[in-house]
N, C-alpha and C. Protein backbone atom coordinates (compact mmCIF):
# COMPACT_ATOMS: atom_id res chain seq x y z
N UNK A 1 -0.44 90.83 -21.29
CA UNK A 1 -0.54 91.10 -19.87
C UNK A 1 -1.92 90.69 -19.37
N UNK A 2 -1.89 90.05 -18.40
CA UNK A 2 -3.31 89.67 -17.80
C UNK A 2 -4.30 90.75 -16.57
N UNK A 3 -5.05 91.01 -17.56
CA UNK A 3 -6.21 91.58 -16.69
C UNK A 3 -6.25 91.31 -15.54
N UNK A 4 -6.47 91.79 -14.40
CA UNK A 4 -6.74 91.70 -12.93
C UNK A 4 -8.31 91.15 -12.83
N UNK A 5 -9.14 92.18 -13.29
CA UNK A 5 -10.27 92.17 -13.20
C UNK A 5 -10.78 90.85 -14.39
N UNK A 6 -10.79 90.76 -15.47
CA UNK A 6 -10.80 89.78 -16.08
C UNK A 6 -10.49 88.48 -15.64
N UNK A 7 -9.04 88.45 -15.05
CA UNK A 7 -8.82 87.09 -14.36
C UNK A 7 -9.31 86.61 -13.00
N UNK A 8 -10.31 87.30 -12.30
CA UNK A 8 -10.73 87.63 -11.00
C UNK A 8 -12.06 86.67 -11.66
N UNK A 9 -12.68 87.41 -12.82
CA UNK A 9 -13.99 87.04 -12.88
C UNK A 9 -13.64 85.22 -13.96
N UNK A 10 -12.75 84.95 -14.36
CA UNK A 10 -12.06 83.59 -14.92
C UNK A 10 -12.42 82.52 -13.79
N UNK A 11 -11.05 83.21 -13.11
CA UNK A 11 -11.30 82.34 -11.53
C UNK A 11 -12.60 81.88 -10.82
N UNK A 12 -13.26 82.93 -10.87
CA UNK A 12 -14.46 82.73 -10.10
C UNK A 12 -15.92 81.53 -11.26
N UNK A 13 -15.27 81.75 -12.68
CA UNK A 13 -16.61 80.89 -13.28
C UNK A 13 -16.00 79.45 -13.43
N UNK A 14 -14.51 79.50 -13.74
CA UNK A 14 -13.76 78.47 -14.05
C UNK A 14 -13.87 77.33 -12.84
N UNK A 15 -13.87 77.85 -11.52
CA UNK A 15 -13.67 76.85 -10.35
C UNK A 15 -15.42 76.43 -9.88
N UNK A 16 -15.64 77.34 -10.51
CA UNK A 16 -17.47 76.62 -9.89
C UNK A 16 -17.68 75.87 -11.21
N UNK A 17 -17.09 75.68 -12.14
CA UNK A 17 -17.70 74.77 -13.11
C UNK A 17 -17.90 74.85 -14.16
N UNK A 18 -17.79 76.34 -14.60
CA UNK A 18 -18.76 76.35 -15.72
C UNK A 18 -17.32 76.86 -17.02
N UNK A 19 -17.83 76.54 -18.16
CA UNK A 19 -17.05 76.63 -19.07
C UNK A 19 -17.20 78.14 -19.98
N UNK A 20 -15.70 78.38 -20.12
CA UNK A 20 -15.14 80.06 -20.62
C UNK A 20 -15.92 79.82 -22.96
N UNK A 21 -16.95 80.22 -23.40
CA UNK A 21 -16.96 79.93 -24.42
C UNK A 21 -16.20 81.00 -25.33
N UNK A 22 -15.92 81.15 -26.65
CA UNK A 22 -15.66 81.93 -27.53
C UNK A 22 -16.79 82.46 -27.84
N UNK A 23 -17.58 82.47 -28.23
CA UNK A 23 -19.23 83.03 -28.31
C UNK A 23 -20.20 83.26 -26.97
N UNK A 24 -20.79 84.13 -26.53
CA UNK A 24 -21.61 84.45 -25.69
C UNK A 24 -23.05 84.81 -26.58
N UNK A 25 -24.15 83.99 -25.82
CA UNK A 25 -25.57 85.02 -26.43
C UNK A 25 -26.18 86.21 -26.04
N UNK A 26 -25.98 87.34 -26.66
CA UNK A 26 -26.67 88.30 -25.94
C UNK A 26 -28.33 88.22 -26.45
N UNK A 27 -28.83 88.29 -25.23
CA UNK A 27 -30.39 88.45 -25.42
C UNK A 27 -31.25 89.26 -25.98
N UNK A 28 -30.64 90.60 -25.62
CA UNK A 28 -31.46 91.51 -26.11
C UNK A 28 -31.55 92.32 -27.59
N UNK A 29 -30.23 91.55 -28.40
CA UNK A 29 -30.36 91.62 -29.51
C UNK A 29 -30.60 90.17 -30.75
N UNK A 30 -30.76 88.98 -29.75
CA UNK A 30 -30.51 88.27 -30.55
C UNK A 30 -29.12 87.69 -31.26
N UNK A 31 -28.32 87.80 -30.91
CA UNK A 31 -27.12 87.49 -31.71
C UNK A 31 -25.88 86.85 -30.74
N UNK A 32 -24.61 86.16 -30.86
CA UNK A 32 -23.66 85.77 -30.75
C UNK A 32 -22.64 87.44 -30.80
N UNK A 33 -21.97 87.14 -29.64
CA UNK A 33 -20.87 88.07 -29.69
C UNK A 33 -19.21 87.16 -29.28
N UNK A 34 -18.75 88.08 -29.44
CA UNK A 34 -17.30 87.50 -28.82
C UNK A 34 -17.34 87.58 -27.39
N UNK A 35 -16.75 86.44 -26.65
CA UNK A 35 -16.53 86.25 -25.35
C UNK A 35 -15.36 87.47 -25.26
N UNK A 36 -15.46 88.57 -23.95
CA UNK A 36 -14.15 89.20 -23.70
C UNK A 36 -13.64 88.25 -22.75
N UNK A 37 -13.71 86.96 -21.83
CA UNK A 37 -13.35 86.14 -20.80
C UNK A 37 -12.36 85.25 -21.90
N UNK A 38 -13.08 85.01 -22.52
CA UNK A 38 -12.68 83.44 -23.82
C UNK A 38 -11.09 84.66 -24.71
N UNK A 39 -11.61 85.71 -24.91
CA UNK A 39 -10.34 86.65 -25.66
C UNK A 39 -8.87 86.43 -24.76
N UNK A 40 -9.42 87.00 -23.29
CA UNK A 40 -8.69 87.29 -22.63
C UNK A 40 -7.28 86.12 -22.33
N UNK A 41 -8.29 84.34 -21.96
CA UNK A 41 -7.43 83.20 -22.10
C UNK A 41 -6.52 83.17 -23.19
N UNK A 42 -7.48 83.37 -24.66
CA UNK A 42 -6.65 82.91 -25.97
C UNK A 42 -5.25 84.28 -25.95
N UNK A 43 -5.46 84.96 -25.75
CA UNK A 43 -4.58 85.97 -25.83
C UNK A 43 -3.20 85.96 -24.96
N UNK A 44 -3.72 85.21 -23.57
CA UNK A 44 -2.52 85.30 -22.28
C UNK A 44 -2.76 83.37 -22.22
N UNK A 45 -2.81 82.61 -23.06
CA UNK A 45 -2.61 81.23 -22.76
C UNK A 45 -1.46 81.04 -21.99
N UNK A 46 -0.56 80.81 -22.19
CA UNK A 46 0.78 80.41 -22.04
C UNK A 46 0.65 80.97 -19.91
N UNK A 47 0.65 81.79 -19.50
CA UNK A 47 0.16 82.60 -18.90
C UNK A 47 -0.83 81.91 -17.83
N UNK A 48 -1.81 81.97 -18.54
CA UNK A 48 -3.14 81.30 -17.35
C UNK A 48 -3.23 79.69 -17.39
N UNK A 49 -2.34 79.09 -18.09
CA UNK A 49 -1.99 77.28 -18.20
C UNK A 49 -1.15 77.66 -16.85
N UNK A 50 0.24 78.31 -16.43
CA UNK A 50 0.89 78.29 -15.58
C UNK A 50 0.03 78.29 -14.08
N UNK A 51 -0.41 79.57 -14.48
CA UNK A 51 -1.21 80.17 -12.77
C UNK A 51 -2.11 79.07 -12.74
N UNK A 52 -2.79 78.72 -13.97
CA UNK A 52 -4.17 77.28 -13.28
C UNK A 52 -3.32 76.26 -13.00
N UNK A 53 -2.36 75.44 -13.25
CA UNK A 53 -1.06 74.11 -12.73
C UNK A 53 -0.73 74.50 -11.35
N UNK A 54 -0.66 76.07 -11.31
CA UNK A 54 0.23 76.37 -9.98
C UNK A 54 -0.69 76.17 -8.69
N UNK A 55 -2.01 76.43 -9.28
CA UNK A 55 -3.13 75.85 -7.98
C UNK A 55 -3.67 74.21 -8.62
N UNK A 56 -2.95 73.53 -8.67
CA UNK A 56 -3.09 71.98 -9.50
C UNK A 56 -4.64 72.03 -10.24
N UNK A 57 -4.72 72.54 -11.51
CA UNK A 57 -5.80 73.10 -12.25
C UNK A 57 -5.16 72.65 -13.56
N UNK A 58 -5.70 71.80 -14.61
CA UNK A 58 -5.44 71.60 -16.25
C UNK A 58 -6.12 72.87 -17.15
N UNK A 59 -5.56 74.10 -17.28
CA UNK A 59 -6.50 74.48 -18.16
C UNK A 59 -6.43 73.86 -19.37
N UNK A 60 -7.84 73.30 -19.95
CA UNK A 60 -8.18 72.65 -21.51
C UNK A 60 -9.15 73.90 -22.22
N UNK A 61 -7.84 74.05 -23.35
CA UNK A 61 -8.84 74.64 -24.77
C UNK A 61 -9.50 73.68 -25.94
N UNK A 62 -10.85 73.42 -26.02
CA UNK A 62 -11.11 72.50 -26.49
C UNK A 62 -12.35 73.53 -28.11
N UNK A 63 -11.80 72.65 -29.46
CA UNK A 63 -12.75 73.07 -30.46
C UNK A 63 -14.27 72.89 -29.94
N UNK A 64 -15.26 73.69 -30.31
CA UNK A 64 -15.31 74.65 -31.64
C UNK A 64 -14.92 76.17 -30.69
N UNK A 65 -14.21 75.86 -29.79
CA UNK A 65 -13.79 77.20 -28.77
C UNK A 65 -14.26 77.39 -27.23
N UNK A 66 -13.86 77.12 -26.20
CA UNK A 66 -14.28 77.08 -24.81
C UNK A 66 -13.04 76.59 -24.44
N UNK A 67 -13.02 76.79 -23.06
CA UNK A 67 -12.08 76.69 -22.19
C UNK A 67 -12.50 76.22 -20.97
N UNK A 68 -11.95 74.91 -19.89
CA UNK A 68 -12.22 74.71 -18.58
C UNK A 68 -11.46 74.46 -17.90
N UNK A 69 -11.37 73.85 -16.73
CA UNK A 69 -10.01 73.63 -16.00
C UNK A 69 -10.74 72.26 -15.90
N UNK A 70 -9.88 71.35 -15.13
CA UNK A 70 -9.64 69.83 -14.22
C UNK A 70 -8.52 69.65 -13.49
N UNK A 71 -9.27 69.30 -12.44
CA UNK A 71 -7.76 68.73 -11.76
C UNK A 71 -7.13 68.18 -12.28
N UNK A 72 -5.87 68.02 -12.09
CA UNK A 72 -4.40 67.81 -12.10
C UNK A 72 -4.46 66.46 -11.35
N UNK A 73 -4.67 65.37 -12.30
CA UNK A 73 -4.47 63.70 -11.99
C UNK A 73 -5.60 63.59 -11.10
N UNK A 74 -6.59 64.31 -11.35
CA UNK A 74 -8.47 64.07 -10.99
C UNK A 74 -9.00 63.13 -11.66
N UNK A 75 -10.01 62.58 -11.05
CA UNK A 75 -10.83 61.39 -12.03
C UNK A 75 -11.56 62.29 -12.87
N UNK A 76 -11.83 62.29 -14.20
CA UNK A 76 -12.37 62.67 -15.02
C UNK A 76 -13.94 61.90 -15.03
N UNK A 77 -14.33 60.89 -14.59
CA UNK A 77 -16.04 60.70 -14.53
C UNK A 77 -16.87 60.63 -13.13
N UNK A 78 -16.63 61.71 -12.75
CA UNK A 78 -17.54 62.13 -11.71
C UNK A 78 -18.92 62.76 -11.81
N UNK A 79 -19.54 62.23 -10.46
CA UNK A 79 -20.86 62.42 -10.75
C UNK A 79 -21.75 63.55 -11.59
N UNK A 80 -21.56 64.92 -11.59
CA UNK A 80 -21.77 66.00 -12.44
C UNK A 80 -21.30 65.57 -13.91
N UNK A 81 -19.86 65.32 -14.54
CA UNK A 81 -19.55 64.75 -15.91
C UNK A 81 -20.93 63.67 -15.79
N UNK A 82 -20.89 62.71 -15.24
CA UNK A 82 -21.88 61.66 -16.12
C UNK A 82 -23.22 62.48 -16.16
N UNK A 83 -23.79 62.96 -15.15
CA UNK A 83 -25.32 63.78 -15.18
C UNK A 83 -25.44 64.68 -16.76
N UNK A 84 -24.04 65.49 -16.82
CA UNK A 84 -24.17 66.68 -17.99
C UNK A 84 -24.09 65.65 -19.45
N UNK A 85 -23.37 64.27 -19.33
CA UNK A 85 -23.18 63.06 -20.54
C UNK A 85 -24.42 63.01 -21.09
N UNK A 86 -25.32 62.26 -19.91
CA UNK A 86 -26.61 62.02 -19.72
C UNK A 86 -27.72 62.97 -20.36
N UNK A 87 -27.89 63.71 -19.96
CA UNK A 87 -28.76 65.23 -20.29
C UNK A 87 -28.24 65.14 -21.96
N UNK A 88 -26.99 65.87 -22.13
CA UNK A 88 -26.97 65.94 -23.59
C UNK A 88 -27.23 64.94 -24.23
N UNK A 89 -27.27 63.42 -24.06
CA UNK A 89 -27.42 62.46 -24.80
C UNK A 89 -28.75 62.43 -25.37
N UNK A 90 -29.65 62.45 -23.96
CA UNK A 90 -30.83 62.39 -24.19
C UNK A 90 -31.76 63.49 -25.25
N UNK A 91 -31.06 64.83 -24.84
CA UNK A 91 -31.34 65.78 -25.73
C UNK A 91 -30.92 65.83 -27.35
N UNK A 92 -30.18 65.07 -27.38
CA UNK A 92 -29.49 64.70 -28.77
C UNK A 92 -30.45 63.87 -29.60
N UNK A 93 -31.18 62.70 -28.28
CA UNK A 93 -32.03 61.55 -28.94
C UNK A 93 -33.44 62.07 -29.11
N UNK A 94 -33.66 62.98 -28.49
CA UNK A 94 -34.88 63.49 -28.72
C UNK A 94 -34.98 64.77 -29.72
N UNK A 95 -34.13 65.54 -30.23
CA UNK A 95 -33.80 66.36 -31.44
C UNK A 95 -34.11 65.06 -32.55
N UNK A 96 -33.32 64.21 -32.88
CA UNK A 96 -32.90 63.39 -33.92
C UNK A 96 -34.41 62.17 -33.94
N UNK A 97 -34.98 62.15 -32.61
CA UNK A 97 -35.98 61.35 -33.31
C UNK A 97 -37.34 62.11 -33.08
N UNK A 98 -37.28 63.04 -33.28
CA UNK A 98 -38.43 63.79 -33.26
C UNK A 98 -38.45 64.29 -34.77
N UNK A 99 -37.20 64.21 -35.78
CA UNK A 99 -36.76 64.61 -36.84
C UNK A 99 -36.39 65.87 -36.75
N UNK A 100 -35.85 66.74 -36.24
CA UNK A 100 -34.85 67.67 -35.86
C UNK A 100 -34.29 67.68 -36.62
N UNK A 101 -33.60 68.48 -37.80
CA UNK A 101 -31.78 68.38 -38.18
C UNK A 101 -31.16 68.74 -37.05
N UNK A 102 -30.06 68.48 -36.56
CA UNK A 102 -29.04 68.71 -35.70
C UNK A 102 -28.56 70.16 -35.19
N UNK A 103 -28.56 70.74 -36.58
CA UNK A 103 -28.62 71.87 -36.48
C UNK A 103 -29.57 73.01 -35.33
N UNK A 104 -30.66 72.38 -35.25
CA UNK A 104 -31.73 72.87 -34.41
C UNK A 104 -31.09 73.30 -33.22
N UNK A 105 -30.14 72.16 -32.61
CA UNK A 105 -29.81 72.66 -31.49
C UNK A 105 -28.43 73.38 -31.22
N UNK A 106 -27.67 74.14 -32.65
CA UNK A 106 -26.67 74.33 -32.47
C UNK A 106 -26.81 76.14 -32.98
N UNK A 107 -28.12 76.21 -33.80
CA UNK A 107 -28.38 77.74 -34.20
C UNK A 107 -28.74 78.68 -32.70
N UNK A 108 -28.21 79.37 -32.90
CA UNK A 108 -28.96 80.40 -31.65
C UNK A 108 -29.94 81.21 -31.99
N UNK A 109 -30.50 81.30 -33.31
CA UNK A 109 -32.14 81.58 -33.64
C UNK A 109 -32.91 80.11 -33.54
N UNK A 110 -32.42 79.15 -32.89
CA UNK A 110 -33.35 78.38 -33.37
C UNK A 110 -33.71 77.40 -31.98
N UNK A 111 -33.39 76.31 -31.62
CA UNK A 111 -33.12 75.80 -30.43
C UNK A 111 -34.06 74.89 -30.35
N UNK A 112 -33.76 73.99 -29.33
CA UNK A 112 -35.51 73.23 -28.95
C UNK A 112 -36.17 73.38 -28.00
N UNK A 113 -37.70 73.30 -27.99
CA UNK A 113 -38.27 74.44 -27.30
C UNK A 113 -39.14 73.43 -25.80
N UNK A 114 -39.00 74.02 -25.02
CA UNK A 114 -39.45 73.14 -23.92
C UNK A 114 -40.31 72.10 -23.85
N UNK A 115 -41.42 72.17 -24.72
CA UNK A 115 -42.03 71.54 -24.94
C UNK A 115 -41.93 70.39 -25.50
N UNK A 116 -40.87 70.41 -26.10
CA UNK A 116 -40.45 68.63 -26.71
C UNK A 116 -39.83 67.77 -25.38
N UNK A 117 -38.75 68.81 -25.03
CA UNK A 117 -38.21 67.91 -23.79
C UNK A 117 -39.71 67.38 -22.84
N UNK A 118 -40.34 68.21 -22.68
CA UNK A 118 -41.36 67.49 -21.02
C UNK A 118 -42.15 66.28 -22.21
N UNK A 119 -42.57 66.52 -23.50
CA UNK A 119 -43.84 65.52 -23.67
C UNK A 119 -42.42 64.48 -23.92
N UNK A 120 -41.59 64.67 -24.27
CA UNK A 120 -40.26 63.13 -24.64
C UNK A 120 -40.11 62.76 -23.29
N UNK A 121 -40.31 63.20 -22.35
CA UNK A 121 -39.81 62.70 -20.78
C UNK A 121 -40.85 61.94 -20.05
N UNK A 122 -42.02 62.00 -21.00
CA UNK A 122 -43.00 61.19 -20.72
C UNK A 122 -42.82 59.47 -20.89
N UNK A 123 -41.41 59.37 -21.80
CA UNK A 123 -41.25 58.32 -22.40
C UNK A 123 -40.02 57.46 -21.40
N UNK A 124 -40.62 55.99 -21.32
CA UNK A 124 -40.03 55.44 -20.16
C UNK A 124 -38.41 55.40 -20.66
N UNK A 125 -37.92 55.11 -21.84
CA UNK A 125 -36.40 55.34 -22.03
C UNK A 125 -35.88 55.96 -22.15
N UNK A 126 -36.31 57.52 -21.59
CA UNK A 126 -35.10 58.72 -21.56
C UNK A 126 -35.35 58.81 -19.83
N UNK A 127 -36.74 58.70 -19.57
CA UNK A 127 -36.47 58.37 -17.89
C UNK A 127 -35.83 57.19 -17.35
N UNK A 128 -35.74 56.26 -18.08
CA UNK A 128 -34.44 55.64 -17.30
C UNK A 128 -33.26 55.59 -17.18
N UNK A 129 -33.02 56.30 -18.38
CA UNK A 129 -31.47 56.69 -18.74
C UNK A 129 -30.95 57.78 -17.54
N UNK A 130 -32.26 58.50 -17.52
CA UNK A 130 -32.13 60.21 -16.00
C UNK A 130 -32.13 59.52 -14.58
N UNK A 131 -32.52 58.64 -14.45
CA UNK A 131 -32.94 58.37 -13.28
C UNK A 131 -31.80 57.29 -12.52
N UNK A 132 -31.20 56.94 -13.85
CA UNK A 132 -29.90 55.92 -13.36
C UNK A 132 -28.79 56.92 -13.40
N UNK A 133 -28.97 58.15 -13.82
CA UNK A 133 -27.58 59.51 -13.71
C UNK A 133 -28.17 60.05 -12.37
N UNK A 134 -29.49 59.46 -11.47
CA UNK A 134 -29.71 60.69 -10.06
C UNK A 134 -30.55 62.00 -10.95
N UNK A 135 -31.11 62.00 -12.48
CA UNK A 135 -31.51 62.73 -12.68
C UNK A 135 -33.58 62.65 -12.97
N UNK A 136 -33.68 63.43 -12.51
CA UNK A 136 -35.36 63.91 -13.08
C UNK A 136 -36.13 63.16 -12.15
N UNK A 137 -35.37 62.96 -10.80
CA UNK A 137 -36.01 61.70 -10.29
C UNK A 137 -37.24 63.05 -8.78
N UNK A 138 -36.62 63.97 -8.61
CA UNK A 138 -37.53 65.53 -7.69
C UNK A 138 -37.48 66.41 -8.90
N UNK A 139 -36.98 66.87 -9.72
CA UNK A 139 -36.80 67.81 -10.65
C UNK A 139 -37.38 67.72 -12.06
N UNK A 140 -38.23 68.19 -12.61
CA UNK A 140 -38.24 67.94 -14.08
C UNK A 140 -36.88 68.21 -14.91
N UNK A 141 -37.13 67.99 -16.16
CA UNK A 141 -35.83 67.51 -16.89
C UNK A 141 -35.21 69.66 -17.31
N UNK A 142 -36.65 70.26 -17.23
CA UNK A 142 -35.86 71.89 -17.93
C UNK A 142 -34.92 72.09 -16.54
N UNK A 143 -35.51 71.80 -14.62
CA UNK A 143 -34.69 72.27 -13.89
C UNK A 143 -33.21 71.73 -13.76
N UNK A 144 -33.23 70.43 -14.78
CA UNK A 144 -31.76 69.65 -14.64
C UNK A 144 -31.12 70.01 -15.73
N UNK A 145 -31.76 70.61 -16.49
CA UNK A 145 -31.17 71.53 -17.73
C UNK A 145 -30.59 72.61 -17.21
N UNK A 146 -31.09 73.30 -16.36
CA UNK A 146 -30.84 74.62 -16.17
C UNK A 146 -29.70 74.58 -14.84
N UNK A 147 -29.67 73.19 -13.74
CA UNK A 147 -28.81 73.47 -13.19
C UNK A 147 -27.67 72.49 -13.35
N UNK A 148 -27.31 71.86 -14.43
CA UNK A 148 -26.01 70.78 -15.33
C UNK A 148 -26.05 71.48 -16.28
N UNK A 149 -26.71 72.17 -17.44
CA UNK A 149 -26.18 72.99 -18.80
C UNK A 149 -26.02 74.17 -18.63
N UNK A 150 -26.91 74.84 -18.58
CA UNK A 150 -26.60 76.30 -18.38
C UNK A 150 -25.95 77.00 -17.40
N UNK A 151 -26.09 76.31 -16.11
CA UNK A 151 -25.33 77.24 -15.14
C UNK A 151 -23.89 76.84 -15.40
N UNK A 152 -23.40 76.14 -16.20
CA UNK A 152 -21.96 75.51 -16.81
C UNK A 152 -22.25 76.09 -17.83
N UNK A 153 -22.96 76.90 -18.56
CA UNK A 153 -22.90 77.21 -19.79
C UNK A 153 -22.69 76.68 -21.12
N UNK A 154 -23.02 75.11 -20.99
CA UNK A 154 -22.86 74.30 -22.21
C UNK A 154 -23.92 74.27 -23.05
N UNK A 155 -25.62 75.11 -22.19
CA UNK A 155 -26.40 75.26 -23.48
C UNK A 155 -26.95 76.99 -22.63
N UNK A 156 -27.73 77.39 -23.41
CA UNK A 156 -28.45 78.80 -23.12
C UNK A 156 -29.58 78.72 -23.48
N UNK A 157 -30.76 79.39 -23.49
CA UNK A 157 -31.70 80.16 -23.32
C UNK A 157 -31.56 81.12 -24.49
N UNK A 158 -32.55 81.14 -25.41
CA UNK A 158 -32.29 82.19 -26.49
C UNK A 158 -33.57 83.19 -26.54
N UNK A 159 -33.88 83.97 -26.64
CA UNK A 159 -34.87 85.14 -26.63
C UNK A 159 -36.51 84.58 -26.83
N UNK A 160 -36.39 83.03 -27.72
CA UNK A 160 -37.89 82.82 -28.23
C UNK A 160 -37.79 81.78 -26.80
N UNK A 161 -36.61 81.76 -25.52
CA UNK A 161 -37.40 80.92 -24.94
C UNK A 161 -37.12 79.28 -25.20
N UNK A 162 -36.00 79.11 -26.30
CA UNK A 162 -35.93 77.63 -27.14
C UNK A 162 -34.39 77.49 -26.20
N UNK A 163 -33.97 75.86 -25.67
CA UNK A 163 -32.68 75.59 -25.38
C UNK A 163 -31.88 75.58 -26.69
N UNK A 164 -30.38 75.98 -26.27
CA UNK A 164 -29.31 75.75 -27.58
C UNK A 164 -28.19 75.52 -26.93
N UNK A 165 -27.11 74.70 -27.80
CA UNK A 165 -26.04 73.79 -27.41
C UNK A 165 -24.74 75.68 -27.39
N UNK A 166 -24.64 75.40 -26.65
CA UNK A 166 -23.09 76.72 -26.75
C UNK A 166 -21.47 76.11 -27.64
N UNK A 167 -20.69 76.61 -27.57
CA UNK A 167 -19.48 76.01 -28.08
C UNK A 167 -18.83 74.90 -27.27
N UNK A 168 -19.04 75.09 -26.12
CA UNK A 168 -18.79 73.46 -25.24
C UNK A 168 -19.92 72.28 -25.43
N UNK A 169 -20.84 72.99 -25.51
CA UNK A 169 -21.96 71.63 -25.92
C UNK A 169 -21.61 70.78 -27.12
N UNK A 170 -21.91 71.82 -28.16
CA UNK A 170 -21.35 71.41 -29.06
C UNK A 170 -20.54 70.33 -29.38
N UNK A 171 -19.15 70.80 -28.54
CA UNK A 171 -17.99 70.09 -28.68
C UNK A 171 -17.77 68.71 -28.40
N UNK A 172 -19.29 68.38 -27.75
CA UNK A 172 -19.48 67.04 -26.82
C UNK A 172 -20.29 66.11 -27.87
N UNK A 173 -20.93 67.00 -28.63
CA UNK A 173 -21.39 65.97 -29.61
C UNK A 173 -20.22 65.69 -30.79
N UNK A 174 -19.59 66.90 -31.04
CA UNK A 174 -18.29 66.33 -32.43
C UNK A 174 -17.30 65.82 -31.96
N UNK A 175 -17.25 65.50 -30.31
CA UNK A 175 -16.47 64.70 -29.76
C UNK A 175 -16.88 63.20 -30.32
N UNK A 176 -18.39 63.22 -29.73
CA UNK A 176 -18.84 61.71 -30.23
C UNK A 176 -18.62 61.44 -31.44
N UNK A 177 -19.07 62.10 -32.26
CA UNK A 177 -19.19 61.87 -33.67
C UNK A 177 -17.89 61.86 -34.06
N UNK A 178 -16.47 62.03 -33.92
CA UNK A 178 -15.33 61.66 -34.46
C UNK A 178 -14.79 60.57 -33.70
N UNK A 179 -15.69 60.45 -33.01
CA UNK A 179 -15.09 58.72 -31.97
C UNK A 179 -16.12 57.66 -32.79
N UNK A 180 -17.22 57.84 -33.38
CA UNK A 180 -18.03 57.25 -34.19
C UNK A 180 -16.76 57.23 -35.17
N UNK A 181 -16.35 57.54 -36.18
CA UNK A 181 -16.09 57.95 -37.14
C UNK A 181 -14.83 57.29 -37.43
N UNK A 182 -14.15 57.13 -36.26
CA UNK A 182 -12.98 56.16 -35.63
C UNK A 182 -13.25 54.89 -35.36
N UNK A 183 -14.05 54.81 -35.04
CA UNK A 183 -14.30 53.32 -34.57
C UNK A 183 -15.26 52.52 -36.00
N UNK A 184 -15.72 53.10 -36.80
CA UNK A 184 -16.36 52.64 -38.23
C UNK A 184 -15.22 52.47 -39.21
């Protein structure tokens, strides 16, 4: 049976954008909990696929766990998709050549910490990559972090202060990497 109140607060994160994860960070202890939003979908799927079609809405459950909607025969690369492409790419290239393991940005004790992003943004090929997405061009790169990742919830903020990839972030890099993996 579907929550009222639960599906009230779905509606309201799902249509502004931001993605339902299986994991949430709580701050004040440090740790990963279970999403009750992300429970609520997996539990009444069948259910909230109908009601999101019936307002022409795709709900997608996508690994390592999150949930979003899309329109219903919408273009899928619109300006926000390429900006959030963009951002994670760059953040990917600057983990990996700074020598990062990967991991860095997927632990929620661990993350990368502001300070790599601004001195890497100093560097003319991640600003041109931002600046041809409409990004970093009034904004530094943490405020385009904070309003394409996090307020979509594809990365967070962890207690030391360090960015980290959520279960939709995530999903965008093992997206790539099995399209790598395909195409080799």
């Amino acid at each position: 049976m579907i929550s009222k109140e639960l599906s009230q607060k779905l509606y309201a994160d799902l249509i502004n954008g931001k993605t339902v994860n299986k994991h949430n960070y709580q701050i004040k202890t440090n740790e990963l909990a279970e999403s009750p939003l992300y429970n609520e979908v997996f539990n009444n799927l069948d259910e909230y696929k109908v009601l999101y079609e019936n307002i022409n809405f795709e709900l997608v459950h996508k690994h390592p766990g999150f949930f979003y909607i899309r329109e219903l025969n919408g273009d899928e690369a619109n300006e926000t998709t390429i900006k959030i492409q963009a951002l994670l790419i760059v953040i990917g290239r600057i983990v990996t050549e700074r020598g990062y393991l990967f991991d860095t940005l997927t632990d929620y004790r661990a993350g990368i910490k502001s300070e790599d992003l601004v001195v890497a943004m100093e560097e003319e090929r991640y600003t041109d990559i931002l600046h041809t997405c409409k990004l970093c061009k009034d904004r530094n790169i943490e405020t385009e972090i904070k309003n394409n990742l996090i307020s979509r919830e594809l990365m967070f903020i962890n207690s030391r202060g360090h960015y980290v990839l959520s279960n939709a972030g995530q999903s965008f890099f093992s997206e790539l990497k099995d399209s790598y993996e395909r195409d080799v």
